[in-house]
PDB file of N, CA and C in Angstrom:
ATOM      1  N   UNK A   1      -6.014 -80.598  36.769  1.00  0.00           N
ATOM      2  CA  UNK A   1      -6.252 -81.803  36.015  1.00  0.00           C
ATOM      3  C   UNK A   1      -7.702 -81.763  35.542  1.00  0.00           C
ATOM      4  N   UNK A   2      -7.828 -81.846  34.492  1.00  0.00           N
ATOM      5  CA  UNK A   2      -9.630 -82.148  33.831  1.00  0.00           C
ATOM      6  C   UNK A   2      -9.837 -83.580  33.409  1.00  0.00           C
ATOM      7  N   UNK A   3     -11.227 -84.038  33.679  1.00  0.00           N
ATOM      8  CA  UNK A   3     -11.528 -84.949  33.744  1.00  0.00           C
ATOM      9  C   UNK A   3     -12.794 -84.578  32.553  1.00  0.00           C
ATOM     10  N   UNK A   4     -12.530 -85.459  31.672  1.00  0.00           N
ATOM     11  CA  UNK A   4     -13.851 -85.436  30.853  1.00  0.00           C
ATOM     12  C   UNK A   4     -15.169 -86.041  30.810  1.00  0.00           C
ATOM     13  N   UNK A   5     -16.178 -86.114  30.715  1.00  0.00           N
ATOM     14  CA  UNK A   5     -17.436 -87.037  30.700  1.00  0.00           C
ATOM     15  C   UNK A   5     -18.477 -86.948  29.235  1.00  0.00           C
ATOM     16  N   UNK A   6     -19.224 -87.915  29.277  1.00  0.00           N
ATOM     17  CA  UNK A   6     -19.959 -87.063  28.183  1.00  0.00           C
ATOM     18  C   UNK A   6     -21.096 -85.971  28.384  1.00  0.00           C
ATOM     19  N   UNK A   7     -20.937 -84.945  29.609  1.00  0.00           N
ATOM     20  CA  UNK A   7     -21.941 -84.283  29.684  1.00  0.00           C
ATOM     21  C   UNK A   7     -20.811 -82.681  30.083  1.00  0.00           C
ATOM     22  N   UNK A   8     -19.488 -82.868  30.699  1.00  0.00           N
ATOM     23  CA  UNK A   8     -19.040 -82.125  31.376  1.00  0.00           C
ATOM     24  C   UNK A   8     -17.749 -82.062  31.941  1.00  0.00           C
ATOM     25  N   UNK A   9     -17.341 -81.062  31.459  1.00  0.00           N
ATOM     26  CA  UNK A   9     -15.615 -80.900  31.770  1.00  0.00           C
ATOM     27  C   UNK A   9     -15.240 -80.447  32.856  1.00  0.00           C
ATOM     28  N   UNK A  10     -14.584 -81.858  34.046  1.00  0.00           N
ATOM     29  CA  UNK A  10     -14.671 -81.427  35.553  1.00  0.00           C
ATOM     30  C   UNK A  10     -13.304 -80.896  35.477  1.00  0.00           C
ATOM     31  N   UNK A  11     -12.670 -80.058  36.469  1.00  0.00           N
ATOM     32  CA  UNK A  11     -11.162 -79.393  36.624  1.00  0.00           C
ATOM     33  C   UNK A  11     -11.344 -80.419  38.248  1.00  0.00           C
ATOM     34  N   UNK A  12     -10.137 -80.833  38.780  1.00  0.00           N
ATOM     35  CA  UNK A  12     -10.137 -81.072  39.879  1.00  0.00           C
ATOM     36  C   UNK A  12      -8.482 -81.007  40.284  1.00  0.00           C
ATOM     37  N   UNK A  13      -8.452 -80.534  41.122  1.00  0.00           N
ATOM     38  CA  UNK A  13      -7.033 -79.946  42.012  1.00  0.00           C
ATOM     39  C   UNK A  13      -6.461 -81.535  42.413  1.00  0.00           C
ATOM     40  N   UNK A  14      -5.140 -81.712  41.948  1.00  0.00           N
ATOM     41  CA  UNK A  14      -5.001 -83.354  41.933  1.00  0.00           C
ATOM     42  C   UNK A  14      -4.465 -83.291  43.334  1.00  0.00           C
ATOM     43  N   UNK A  15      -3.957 -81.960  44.210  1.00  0.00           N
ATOM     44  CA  UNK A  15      -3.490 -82.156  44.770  1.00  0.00           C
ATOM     45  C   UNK A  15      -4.206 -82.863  46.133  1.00  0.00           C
ATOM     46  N   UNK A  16      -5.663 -82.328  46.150  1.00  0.00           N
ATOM     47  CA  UNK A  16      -6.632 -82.322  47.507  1.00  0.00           C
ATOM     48  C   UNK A  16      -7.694 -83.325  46.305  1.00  0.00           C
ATOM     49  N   UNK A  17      -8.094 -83.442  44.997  1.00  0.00           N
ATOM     50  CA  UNK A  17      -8.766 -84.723  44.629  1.00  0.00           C
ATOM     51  C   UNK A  17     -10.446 -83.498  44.609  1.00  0.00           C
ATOM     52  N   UNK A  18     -10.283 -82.388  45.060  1.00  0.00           N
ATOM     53  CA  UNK A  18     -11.577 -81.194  44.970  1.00  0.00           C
ATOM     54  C   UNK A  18     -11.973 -80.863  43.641  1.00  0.00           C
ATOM     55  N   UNK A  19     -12.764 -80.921  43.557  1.00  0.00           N
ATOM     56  CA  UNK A  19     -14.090 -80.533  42.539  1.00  0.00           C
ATOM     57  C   UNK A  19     -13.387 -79.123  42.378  1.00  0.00           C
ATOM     58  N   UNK A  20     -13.000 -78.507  41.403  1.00  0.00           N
ATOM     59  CA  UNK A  20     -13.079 -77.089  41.312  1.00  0.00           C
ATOM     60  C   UNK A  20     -13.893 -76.681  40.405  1.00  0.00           C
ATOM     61  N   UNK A  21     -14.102 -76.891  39.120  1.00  0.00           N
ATOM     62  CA  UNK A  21     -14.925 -76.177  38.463  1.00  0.00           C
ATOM     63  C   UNK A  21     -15.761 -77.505  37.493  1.00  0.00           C
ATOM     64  N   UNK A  22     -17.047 -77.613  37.578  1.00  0.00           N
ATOM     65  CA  UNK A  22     -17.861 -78.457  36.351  1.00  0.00           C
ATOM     66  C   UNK A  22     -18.339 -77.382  35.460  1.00  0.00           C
ATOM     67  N   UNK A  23     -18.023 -77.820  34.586  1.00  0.00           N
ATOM     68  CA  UNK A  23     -18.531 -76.459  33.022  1.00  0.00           C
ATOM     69  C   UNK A  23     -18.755 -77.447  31.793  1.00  0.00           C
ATOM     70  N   UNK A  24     -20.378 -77.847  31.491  1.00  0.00           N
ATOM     71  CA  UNK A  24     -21.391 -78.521  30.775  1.00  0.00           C
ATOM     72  C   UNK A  24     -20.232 -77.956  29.064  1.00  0.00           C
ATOM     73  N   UNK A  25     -20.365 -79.213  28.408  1.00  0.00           N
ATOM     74  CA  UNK A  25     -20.053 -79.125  26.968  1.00  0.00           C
ATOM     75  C   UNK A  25     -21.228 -78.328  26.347  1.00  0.00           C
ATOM     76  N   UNK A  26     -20.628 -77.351  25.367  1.00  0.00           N
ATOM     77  CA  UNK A  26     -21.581 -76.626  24.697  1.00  0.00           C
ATOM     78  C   UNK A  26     -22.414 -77.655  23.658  1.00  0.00           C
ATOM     79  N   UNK A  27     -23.211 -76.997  23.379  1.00  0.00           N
ATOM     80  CA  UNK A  27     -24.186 -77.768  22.037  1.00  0.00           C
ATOM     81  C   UNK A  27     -23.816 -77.541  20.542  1.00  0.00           C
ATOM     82  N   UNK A  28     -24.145 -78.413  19.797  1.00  0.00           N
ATOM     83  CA  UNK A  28     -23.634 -77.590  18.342  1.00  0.00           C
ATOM     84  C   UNK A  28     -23.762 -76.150  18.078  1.00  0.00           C
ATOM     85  N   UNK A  29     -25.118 -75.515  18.525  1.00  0.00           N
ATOM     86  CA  UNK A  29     -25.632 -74.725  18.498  1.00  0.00           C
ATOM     87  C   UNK A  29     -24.898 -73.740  18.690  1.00  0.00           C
ATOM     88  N   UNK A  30     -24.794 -73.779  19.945  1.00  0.00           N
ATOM     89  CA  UNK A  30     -24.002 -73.032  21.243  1.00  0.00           C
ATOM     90  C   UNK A  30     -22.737 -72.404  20.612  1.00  0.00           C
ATOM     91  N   UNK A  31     -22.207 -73.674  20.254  1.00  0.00           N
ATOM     92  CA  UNK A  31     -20.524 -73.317  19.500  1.00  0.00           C
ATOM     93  C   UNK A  31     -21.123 -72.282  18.319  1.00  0.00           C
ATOM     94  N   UNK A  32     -21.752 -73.032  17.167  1.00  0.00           N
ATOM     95  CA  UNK A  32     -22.186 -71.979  15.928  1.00  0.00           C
ATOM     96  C   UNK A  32     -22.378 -70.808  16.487  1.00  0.00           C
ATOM     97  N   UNK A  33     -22.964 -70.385  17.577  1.00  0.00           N
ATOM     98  CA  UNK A  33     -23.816 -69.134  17.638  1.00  0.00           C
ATOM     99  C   UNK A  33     -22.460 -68.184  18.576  1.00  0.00           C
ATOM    100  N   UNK A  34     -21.171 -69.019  19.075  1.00  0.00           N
ATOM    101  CA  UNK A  34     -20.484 -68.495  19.613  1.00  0.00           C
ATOM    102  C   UNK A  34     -19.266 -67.903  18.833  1.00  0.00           C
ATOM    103  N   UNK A  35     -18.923 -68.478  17.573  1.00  0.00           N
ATOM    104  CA  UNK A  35     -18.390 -68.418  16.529  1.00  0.00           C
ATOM    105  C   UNK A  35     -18.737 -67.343  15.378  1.00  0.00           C
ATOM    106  N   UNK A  36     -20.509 -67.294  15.703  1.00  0.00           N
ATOM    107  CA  UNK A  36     -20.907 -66.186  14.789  1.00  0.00           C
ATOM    108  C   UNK A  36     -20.594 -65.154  15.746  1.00  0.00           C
ATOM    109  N   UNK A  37     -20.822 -64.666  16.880  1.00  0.00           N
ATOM    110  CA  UNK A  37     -20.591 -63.599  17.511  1.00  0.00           C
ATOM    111  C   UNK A  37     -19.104 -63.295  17.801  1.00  0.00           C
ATOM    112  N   UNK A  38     -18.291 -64.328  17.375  1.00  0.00           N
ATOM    113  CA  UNK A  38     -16.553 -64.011  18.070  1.00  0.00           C
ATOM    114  C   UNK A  38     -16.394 -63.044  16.262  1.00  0.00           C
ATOM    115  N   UNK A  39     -16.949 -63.697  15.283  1.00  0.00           N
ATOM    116  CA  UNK A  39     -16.517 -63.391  14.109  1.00  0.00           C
ATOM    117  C   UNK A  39     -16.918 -61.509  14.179  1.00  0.00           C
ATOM    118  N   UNK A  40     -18.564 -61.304  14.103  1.00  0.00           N
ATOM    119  CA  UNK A  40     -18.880 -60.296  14.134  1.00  0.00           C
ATOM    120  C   UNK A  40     -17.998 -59.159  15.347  1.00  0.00           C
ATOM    121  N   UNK A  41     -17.798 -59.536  16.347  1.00  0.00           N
ATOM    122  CA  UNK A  41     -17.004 -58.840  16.944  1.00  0.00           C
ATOM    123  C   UNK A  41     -15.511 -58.306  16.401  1.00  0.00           C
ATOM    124  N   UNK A  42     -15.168 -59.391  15.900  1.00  0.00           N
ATOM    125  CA  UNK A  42     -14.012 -59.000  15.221  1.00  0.00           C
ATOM    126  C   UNK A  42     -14.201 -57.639  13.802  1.00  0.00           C
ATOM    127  N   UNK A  43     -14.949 -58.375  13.184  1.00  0.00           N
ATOM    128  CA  UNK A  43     -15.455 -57.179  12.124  1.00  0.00           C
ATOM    129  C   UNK A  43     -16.294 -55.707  13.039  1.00  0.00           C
ATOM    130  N   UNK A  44     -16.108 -55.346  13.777  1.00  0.00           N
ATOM    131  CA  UNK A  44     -16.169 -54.603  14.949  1.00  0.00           C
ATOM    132  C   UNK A  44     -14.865 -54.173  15.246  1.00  0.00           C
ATOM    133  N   UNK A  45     -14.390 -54.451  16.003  1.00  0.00           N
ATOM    134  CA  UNK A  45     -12.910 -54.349  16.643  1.00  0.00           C
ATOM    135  C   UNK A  45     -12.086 -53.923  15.448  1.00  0.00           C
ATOM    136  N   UNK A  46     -11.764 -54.893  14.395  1.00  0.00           N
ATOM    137  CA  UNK A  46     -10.835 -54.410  13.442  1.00  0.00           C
ATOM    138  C   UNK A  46     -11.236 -52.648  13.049  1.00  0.00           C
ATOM    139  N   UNK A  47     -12.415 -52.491  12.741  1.00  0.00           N
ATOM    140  CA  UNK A  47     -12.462 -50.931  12.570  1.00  0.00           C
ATOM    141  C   UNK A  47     -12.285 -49.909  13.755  1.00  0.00           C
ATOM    142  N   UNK A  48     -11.944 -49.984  14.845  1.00  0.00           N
ATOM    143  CA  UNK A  48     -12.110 -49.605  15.924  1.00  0.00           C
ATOM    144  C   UNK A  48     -10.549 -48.343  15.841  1.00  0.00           C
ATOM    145  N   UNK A  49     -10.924 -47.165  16.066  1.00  0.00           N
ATOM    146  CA  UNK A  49      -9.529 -46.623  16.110  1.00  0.00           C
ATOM    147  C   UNK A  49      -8.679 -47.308  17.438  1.00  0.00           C
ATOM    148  N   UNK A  50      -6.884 -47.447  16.460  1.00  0.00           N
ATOM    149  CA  UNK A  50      -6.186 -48.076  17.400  1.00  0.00           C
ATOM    150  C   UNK A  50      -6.004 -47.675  18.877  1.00  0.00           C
ATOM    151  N   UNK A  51      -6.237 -46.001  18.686  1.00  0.00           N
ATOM    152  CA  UNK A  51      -6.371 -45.224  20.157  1.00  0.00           C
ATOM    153  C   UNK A  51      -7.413 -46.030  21.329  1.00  0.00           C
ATOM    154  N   UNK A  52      -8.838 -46.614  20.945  1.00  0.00           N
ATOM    155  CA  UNK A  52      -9.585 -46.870  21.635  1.00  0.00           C
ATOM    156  C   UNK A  52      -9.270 -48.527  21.651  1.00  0.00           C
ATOM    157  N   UNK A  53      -8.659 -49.284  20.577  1.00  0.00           N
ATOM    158  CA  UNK A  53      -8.605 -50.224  21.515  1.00  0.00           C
ATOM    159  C   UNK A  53      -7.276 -50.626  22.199  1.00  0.00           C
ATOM    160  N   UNK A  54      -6.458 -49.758  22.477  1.00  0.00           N
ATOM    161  CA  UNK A  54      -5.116 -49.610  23.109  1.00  0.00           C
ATOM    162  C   UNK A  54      -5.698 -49.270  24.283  1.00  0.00           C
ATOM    163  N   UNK A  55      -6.684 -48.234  24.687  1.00  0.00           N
ATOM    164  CA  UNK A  55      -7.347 -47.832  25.899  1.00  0.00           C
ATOM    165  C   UNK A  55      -7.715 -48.825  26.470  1.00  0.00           C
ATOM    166  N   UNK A  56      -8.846 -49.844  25.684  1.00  0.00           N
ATOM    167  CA  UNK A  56      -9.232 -50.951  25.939  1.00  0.00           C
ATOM    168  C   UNK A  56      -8.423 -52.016  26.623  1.00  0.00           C
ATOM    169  N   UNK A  57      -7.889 -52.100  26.431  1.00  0.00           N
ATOM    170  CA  UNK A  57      -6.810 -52.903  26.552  1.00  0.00           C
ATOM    171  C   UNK A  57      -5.899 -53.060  27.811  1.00  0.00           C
ATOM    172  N   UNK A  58      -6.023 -51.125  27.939  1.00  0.00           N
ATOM    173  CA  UNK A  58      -5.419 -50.901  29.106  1.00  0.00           C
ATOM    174  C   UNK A  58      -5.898 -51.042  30.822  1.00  0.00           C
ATOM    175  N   UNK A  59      -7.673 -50.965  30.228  1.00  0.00           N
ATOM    176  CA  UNK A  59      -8.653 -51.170  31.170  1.00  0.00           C
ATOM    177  C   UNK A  59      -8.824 -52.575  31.312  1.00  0.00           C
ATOM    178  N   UNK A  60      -8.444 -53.627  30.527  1.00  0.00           N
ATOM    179  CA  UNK A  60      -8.533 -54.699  30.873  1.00  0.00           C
ATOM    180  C   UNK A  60      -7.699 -55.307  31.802  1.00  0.00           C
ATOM    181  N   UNK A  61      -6.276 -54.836  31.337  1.00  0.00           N
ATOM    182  CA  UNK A  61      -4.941 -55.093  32.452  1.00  0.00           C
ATOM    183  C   UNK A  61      -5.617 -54.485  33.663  1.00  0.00           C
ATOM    184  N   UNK A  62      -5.652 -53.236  33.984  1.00  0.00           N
ATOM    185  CA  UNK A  62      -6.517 -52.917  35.237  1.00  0.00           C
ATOM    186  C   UNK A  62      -7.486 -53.523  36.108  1.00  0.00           C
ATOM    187  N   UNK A  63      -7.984 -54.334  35.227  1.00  0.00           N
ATOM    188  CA  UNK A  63      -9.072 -54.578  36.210  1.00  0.00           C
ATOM    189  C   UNK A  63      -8.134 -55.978  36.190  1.00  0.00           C
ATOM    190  N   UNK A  64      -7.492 -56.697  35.712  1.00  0.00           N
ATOM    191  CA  UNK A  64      -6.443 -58.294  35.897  1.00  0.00           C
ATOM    192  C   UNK A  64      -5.894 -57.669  37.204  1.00  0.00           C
ATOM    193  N   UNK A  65      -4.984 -56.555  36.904  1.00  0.00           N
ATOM    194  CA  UNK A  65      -4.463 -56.422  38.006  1.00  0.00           C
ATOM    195  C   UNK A  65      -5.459 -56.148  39.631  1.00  0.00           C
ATOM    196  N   UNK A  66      -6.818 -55.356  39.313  1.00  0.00           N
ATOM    197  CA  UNK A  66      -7.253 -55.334  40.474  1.00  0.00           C
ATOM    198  C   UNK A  66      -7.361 -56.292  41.189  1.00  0.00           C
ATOM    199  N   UNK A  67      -7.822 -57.996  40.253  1.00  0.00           N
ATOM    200  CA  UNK A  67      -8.266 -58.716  40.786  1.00  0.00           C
ATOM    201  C   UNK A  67      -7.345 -59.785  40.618  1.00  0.00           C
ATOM    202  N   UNK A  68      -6.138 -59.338  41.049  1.00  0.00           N
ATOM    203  CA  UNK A  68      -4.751 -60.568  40.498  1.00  0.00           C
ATOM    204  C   UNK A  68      -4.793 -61.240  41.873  1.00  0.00           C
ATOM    205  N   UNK A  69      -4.918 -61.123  43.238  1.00  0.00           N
ATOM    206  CA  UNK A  69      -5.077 -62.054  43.992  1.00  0.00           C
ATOM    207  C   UNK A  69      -6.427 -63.389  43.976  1.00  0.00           C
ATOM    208  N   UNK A  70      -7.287 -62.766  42.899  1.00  0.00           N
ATOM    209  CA  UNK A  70      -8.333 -64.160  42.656  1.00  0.00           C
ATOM    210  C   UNK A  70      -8.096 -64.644  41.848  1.00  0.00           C
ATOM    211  N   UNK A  71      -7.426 -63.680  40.175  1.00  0.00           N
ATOM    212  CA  UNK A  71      -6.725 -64.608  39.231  1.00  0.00           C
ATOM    213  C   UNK A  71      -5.663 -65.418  39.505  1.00  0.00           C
ATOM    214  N   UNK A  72      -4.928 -65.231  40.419  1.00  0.00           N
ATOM    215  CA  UNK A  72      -3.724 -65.854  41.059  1.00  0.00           C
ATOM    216  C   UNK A  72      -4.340 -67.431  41.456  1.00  0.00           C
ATOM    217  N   UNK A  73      -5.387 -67.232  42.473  1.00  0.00           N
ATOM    218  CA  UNK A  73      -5.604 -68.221  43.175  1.00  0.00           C
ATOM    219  C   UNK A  73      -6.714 -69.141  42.339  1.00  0.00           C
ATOM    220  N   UNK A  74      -6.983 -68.718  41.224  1.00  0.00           N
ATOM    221  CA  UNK A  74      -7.981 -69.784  39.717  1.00  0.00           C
ATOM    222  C   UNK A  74      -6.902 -70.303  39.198  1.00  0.00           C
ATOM    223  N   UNK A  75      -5.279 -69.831  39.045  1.00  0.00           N
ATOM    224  CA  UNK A  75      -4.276 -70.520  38.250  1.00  0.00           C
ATOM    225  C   UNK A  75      -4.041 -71.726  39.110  1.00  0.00           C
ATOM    226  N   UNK A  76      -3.592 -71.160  40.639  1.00  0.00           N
ATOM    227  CA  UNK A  76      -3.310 -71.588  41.394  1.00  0.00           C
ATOM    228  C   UNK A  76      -3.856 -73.538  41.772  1.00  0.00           C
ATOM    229  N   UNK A  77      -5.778 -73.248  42.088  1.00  0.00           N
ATOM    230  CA  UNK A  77      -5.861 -74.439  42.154  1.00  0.00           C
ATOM    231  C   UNK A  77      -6.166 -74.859  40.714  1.00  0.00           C
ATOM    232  N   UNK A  78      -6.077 -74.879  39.804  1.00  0.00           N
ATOM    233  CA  UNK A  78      -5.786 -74.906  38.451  1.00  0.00           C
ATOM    234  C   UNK A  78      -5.057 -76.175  38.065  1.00  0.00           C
ATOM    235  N   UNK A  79      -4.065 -75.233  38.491  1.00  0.00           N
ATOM    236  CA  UNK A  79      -1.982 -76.190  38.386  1.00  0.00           C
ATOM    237  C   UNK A  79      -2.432 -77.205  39.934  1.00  0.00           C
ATOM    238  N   UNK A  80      -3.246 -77.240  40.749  1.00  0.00           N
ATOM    239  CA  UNK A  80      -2.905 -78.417  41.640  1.00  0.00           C
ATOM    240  C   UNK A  80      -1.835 -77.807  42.374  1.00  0.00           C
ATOM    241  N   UNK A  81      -1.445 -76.694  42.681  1.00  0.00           N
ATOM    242  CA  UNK A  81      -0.175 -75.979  43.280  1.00  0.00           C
ATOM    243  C   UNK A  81      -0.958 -76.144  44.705  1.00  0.00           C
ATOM    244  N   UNK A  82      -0.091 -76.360  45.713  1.00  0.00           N
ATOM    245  CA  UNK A  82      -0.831 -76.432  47.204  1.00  0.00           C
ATOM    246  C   UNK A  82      -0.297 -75.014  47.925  1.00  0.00           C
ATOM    247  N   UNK A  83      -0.014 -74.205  47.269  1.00  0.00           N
ATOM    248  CA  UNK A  83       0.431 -72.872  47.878  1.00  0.00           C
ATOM    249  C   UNK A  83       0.700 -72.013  46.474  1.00  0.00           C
ATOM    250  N   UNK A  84       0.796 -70.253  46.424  1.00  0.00           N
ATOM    251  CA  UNK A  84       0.891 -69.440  45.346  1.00  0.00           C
ATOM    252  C   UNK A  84       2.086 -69.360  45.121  1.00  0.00           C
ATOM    253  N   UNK A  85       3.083 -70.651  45.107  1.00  0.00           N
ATOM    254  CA  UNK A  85       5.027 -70.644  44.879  1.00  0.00           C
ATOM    255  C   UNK A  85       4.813 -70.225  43.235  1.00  0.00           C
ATOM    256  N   UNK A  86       3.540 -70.597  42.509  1.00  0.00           N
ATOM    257  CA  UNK A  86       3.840 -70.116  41.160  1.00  0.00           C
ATOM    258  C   UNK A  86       2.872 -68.824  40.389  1.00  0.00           C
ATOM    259  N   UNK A  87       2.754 -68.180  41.320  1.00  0.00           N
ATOM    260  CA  UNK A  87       2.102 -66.662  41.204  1.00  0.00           C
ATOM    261  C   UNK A  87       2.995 -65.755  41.258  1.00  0.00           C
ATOM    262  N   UNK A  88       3.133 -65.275  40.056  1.00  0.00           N
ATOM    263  CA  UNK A  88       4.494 -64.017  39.739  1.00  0.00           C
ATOM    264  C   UNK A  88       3.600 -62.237  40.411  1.00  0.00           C
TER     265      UNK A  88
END
């Protein structure tokens, strides 16, 4: 469940009412300057042979999977789930 404020977007586990994550609203700035770099990346990436970013790609699943018992448990108190019944 997220709770909004005007300074900061709280996540809190409805199940236990816990603080899980506070993460501050960006600034205009912040966004512009995050927007210019998602763009430029892309004009990056698009030229990228498909070989390397298929590799890419593959190293990313790898490392999800290394660390699927902590991604599991960020969905986990996430959803307010009081146990991993919804971790595939």
């Amino acid at each position: 469940m997220m709770n909004l404020s005007a300074t900061h977007a709280v996540s809190v586990n409805p199940t236990t009412g816990e603080v899980v994550s506070s993460l501050p609203w960006a600034s205009e700035h912040e966004v512009d300057a995050a927007i210019a770099l998602a763009a430029a990346g892309y004009r990056q990436w698009r030229q990228t042979p498909l070989a390397d970013r298929a590799d890419a790609l593959r190293r990313i699943g790898a490392a999800l999977r290394a660390r699927g018992e902590e991604v599991a448990q960020m969905i986990t108190l996430g959803d307010g789930q009081a146990d991993r019944s919804g971790a595939r």
